[in-house]
Protein backbone atom coordinates (compact mmCIF):
# COMPACT_ATOMS: atom_id res chain seq x y z
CA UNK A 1 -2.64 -4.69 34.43
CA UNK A 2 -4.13 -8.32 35.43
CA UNK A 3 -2.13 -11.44 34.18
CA UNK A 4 -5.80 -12.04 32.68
CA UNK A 5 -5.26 -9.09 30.25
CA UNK A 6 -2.06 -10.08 29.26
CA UNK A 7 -2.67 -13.48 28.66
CA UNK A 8 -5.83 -12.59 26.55
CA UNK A 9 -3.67 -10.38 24.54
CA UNK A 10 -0.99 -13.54 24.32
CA UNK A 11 -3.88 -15.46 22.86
CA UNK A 12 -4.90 -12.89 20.60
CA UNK A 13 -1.39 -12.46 18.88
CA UNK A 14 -0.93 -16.13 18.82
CA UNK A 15 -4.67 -16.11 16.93
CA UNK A 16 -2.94 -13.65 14.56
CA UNK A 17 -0.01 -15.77 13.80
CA UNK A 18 -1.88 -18.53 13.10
CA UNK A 19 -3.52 -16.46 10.10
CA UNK A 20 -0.67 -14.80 8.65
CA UNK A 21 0.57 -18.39 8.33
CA UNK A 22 -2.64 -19.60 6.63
CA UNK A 23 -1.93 -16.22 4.29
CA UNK A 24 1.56 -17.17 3.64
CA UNK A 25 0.35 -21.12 2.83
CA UNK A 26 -2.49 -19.26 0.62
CA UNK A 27 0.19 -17.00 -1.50
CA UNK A 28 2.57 -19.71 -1.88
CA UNK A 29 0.18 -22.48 -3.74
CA UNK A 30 -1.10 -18.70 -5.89
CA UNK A 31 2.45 -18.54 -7.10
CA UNK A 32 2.63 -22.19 -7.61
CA UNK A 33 -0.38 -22.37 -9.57
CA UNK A 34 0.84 -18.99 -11.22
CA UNK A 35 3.93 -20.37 -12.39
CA UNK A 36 2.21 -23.19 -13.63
CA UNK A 37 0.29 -21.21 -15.80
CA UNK A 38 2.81 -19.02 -17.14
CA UNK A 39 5.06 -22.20 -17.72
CA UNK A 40 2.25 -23.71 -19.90
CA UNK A 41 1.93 -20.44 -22.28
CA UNK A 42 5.79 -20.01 -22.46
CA UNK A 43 5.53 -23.61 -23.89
CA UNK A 44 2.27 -23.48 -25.79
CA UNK A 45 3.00 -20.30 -27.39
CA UNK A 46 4.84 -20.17 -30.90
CA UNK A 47 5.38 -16.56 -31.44
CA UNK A 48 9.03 -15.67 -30.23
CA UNK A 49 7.90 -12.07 -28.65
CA UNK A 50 5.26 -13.64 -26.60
CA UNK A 51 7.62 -16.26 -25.07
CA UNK A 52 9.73 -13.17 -23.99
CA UNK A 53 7.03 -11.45 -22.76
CA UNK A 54 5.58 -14.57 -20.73
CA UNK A 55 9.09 -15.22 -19.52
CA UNK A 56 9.42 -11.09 -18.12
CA UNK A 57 6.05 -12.25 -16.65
CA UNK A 58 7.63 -14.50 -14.30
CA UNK A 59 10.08 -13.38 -13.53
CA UNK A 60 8.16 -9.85 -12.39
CA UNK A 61 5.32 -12.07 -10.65
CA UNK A 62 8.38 -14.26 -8.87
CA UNK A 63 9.38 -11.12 -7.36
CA UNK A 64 6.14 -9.85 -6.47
CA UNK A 65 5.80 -13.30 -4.66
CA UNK A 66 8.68 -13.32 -2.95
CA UNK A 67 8.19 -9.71 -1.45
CA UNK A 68 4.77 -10.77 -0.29
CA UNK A 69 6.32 -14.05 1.58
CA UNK A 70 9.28 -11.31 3.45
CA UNK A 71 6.29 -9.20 4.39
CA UNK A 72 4.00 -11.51 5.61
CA UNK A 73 7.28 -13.23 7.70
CA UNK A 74 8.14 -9.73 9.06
CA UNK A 75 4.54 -9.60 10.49
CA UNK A 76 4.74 -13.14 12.06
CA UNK A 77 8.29 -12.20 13.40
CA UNK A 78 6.50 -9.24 14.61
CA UNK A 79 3.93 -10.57 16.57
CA UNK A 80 6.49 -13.00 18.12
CA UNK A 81 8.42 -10.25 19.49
CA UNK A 82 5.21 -8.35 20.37
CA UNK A 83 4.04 -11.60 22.73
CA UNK A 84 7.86 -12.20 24.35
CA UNK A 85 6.94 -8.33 25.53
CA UNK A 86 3.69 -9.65 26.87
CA UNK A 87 5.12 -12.41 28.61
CA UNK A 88 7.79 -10.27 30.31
CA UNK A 89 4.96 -7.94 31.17
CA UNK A 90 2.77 -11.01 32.70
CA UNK A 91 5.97 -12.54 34.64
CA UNK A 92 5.86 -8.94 36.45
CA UNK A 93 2.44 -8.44 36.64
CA UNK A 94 1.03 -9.02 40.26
């Protein structure tokens, strides 16, 4: 293969990087603006069964969250890995 090719496919991966960050920025002001939310009904509400329900709430989205953000870093740490092999691959490449 041409260094060409492999530096295209560099680029490409990088490109892809670049969005899963955007993705991770994204989901992290959703859960902000989640919690937020489910802050302001925990407080606004007066019935005692709601408040637990609204707390359960968070917690479940917090986790949901949080195993979004590990996935989406496993992908970036991914692609990292995938362009080291492309750079190995473009140091041999004639």
């Amino acid at each position: 293969m041409s260094k060409e090719y492999y530096r295209k496919l560099i680029a490409d991966h990088r490109a892809k990087i670049v969005k899963l960050r955007a993705e991770l920025t994204k989901k992290k002001q959703d859960k902000s603006k989640k919690m937020k939310d489910l802050a302001n009904q925990i407080k606004s509400t007066k019935i005692a069964s709601n408040k637990e329900r609204y707390r359960k709430q968070k917690i479940t989205e917090a986790a949901r969250y949080e195993n979004e953000f590990d996935s989406i870093k496993k992908r970036i740490e991914s692609e990292k890995r995938t362009i080291e092999g492309y750079k190995k691959s473009l140091a041999n490449a004639k």
